[in-house]
Protein backbone atom coordinates (compact mmCIF):
# COMPACT_ATOMS: atom_id res chain seq x y z
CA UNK A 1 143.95 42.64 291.55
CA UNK A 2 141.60 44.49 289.39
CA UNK A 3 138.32 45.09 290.33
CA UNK A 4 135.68 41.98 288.69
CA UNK A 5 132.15 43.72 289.74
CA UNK A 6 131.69 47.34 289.09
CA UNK A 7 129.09 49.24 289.56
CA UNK A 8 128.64 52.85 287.88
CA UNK A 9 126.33 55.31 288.98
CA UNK A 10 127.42 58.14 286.31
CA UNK A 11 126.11 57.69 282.67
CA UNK A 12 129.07 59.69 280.82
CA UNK A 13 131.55 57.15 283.59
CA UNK A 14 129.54 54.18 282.37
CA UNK A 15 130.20 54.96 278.82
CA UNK A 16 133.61 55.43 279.32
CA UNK A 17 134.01 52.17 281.37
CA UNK A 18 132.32 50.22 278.24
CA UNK A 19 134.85 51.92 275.90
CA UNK A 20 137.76 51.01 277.76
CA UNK A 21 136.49 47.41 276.99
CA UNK A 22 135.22 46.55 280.49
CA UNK A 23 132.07 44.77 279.23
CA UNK A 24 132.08 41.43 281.49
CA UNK A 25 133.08 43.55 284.69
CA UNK A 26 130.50 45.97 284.90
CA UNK A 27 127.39 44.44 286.92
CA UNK A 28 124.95 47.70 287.55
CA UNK A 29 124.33 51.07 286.10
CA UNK A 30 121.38 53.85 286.68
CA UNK A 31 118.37 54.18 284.65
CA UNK A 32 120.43 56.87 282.95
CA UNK A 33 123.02 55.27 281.62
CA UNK A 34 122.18 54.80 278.18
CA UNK A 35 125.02 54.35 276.00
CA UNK A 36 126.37 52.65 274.28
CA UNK A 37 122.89 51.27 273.71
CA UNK A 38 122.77 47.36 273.27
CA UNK A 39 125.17 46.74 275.85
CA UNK A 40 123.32 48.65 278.63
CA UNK A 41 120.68 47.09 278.26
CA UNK A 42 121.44 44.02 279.13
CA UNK A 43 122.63 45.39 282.83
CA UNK A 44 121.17 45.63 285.80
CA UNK A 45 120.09 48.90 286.86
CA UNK A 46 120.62 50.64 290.54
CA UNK A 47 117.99 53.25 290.30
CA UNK A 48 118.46 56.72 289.34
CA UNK A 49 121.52 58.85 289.83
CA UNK A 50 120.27 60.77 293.05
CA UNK A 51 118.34 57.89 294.45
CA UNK A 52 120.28 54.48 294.04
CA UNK A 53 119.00 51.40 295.56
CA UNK A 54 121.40 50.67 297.82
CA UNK A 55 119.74 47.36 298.58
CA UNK A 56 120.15 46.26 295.08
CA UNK A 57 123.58 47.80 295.16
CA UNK A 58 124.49 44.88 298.30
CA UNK A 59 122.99 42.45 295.90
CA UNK A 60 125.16 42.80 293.16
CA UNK A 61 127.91 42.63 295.50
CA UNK A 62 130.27 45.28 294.09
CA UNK A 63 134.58 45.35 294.15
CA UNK A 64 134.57 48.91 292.83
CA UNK A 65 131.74 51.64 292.61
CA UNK A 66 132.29 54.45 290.26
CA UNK A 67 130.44 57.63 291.25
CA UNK A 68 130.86 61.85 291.28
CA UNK A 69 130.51 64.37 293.49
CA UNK A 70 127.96 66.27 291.38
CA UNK A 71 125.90 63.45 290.10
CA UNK A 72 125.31 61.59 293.33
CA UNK A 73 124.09 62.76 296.88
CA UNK A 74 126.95 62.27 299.30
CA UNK A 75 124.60 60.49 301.53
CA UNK A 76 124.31 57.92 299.65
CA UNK A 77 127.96 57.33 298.46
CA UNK A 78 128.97 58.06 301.97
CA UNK A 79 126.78 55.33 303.50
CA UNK A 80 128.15 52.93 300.10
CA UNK A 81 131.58 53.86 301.58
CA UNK A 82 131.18 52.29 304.87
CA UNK A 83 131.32 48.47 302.77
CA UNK A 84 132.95 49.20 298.77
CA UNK A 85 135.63 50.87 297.68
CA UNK A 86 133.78 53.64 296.38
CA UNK A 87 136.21 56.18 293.74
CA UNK A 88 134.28 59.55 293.60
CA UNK A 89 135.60 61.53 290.69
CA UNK A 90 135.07 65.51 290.35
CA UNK A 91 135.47 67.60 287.70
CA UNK A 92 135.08 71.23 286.12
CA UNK A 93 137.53 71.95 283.32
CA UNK A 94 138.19 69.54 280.40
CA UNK A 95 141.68 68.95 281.82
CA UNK A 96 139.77 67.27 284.41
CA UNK A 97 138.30 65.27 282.56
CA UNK A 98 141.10 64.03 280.80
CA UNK A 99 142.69 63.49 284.32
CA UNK A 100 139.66 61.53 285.47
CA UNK A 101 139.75 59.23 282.35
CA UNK A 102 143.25 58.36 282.80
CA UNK A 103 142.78 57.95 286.73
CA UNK A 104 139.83 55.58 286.01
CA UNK A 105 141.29 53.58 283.61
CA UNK A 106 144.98 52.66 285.85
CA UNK A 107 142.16 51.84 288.39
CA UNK A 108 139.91 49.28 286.22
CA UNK A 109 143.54 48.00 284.34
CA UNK A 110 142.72 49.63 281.29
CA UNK A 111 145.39 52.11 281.56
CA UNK A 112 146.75 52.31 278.41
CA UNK A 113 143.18 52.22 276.27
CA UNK A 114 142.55 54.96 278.98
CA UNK A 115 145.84 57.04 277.88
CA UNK A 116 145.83 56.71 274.60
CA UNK A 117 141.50 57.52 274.74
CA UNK A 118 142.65 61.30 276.60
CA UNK A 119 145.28 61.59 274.08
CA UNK A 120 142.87 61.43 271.27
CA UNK A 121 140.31 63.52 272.92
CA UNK A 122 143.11 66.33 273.79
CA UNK A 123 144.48 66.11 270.46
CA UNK A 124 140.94 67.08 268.56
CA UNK A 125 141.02 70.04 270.20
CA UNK A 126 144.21 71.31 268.54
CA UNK A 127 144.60 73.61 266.91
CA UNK A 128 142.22 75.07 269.50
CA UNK A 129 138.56 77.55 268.96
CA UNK A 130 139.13 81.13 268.73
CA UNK A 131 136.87 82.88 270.80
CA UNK A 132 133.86 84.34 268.75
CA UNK A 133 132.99 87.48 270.86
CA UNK A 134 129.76 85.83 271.42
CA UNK A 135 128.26 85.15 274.76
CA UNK A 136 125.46 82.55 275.51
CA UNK A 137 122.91 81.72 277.73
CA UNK A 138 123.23 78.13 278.19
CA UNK A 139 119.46 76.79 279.73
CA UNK A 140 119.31 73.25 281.19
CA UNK A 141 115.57 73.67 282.49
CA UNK A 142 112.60 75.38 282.36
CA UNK A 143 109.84 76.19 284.62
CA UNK A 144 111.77 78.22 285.89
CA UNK A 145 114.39 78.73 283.68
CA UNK A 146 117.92 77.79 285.00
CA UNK A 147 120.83 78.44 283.48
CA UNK A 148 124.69 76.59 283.57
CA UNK A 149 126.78 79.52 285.10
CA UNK A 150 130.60 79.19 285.83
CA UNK A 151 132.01 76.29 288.18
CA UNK A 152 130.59 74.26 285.84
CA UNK A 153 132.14 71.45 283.18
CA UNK A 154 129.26 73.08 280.99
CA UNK A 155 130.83 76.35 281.83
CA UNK A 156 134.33 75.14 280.94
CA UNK A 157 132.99 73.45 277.53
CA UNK A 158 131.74 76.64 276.09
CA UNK A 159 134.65 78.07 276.64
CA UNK A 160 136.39 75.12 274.94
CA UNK A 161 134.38 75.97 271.83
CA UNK A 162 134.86 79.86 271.77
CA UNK A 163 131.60 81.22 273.53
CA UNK A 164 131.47 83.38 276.60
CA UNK A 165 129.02 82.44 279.03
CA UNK A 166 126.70 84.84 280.23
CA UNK A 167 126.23 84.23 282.84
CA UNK A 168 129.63 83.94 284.24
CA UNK A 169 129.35 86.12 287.45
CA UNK A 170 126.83 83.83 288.94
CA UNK A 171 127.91 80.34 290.07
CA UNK A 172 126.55 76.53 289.51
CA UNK A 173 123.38 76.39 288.20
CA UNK A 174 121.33 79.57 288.88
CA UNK A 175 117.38 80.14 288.83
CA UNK A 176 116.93 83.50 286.32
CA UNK A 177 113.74 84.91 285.35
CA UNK A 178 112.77 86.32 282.00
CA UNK A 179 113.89 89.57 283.24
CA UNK A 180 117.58 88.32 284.39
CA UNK A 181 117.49 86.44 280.82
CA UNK A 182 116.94 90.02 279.19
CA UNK A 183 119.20 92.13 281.36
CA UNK A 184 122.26 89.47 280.32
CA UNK A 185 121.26 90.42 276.48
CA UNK A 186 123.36 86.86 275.58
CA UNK A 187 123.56 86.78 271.72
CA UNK A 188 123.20 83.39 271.92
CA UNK A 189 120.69 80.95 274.05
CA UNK A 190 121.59 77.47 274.29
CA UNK A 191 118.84 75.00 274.57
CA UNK A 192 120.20 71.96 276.31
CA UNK A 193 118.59 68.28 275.37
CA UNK A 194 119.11 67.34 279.24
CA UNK A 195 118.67 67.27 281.78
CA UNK A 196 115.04 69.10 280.73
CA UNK A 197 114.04 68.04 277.11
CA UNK A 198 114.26 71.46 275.04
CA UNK A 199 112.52 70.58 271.76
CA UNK A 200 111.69 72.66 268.50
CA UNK A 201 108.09 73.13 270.55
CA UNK A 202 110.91 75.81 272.97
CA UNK A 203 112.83 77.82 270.40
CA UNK A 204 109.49 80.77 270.21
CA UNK A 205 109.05 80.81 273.61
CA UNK A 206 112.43 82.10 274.59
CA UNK A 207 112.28 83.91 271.13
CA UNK A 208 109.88 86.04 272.59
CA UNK A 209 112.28 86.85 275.45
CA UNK A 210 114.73 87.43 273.70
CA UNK A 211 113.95 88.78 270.55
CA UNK A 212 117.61 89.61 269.57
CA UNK A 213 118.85 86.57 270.37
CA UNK A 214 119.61 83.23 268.44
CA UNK A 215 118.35 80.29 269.65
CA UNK A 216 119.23 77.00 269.50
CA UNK A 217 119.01 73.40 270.12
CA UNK A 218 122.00 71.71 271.22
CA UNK A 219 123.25 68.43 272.63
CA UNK A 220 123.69 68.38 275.93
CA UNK A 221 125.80 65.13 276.00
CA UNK A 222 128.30 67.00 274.22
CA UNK A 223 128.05 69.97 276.61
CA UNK A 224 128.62 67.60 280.21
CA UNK A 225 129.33 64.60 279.67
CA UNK A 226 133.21 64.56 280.55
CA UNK A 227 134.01 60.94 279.31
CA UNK A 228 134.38 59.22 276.36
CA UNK A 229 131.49 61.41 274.42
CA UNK A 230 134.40 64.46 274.06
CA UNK A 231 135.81 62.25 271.17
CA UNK A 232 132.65 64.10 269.92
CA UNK A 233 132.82 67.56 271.00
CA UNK A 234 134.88 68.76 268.69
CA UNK A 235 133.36 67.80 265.46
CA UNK A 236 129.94 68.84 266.90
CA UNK A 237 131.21 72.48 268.03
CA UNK A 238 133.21 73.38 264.92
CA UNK A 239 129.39 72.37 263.23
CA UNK A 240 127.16 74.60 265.22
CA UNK A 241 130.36 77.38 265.01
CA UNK A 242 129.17 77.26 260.94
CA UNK A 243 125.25 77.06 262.20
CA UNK A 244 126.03 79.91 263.84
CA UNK A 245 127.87 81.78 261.28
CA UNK A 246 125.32 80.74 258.59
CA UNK A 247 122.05 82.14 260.53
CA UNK A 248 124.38 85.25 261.03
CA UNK A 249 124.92 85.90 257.09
């Protein structure tokens, strides 16, 4: 039998789990889950991603909770283990991702949507980026600044769409002053839209600290979210690989 009440506590895994058609079966999602828009809304939500409301959670009464090691505190899914079958995915390179989608789907009985979704995602990036010789500084927050370093999906996206990260001998998601952010000398900086809201308001600000650098806005959905959304990574890097290019000429 496949699972009739899911819960997911991952907005990119929520996503997905709509694509794959599951509308009916999923019962609760976190405040963050916001796409695909008009059908999350009418869900009810579990609280955040790092602090679920696990007495909710018992209300709903769930056959299947979908959750990941990086997004969730493992208290939490740990103590949700002890009564639901709880699937915790984990992930770093796009091949993982592409591993989790089909894994997900054989487990919700969407397995072929679920193939056929990774096929189309894998396929989009073929013929794949050629590396630009260009290394970024990828920030996701500020105050203080901290920056997506390897052993990350984020890590593993940039490379995806030709950059080098600079920040690549440092792991997870380092604190670095505007000091460290000088020393690295990226040509690029990377100003995510989440998890901390870059805005146009930004771009001087780290102009200033890095005079040489360009900087730029980018999505951040498109950066880390490792479900459905890659169907539009590739479109949206071979578009800020011109940006780039353009501001360069």
């Amino acid at each position: 039998m496949h699972p009739k009440r899911i819960i997911s506590v991952v907005p990119s895994q929520t996503e997905l789990l709509f694509d794959l058609g599951l509308d009916q079966e999923i019962v609760g999602i976190t405040k963050f889950c916001i796409h695909p828009d008009e059908k999350v809304k009418q869900k009810v939500l579990v609280g955040g991603t790092k602090t679920l409301n696990l007495d909710r959670i018992r209300e709903l009464t769930p056959d299947l909770i979908i959750a990941n090691k990086e997004e969730n505190t493992r208290e939490q899914i740990e103590e949700l283990q002890q009564y639901y079958p709880v699937h915790v995915t984990d992930m770093t390179t796009l091949p993982d991702a592409l591993r989790m989608i089909r894994e997900v789907g054989a487990l919700v009985g969407r397995a072929a949507e679920a193939s056929q979704l990774a096929q189309r995602i894998e396929s989009s990036f073929y013929p794949s980026f050629q590396p630009l010789g260009l290394s970024v500084a990828y920030l996701i927050w500020r105050k203080p600044y901290m920056a997506a370093a390897s052993d990350t999906f984020i890590h593993s996206m940039l490379g995806v769409a030709g950059f080098s990260n600079a920040f690549v001998n440092q792991t997870r998601y380092p604190e670095v002053t505007p000091d460290e952010l000088q020393k690295a000398q990226p040509d690029l900086i990377f100003l995510s839209s989440e998890p901390y809201p870059f805005g146009a308001k930004h771009l001087e600000e780290l102009r200033q600290v890095c005079p040489l650098a360009q900087v730029i806005l980018v999505d951040g959905e498109v950066f880390s979210w490792y479900g459905s959304r890659l169907l539009h990574a590739s479109d949206y890097f071979r578009n800020l690989r011109n940006q780039i290019a353009e501001n360069k000429s």
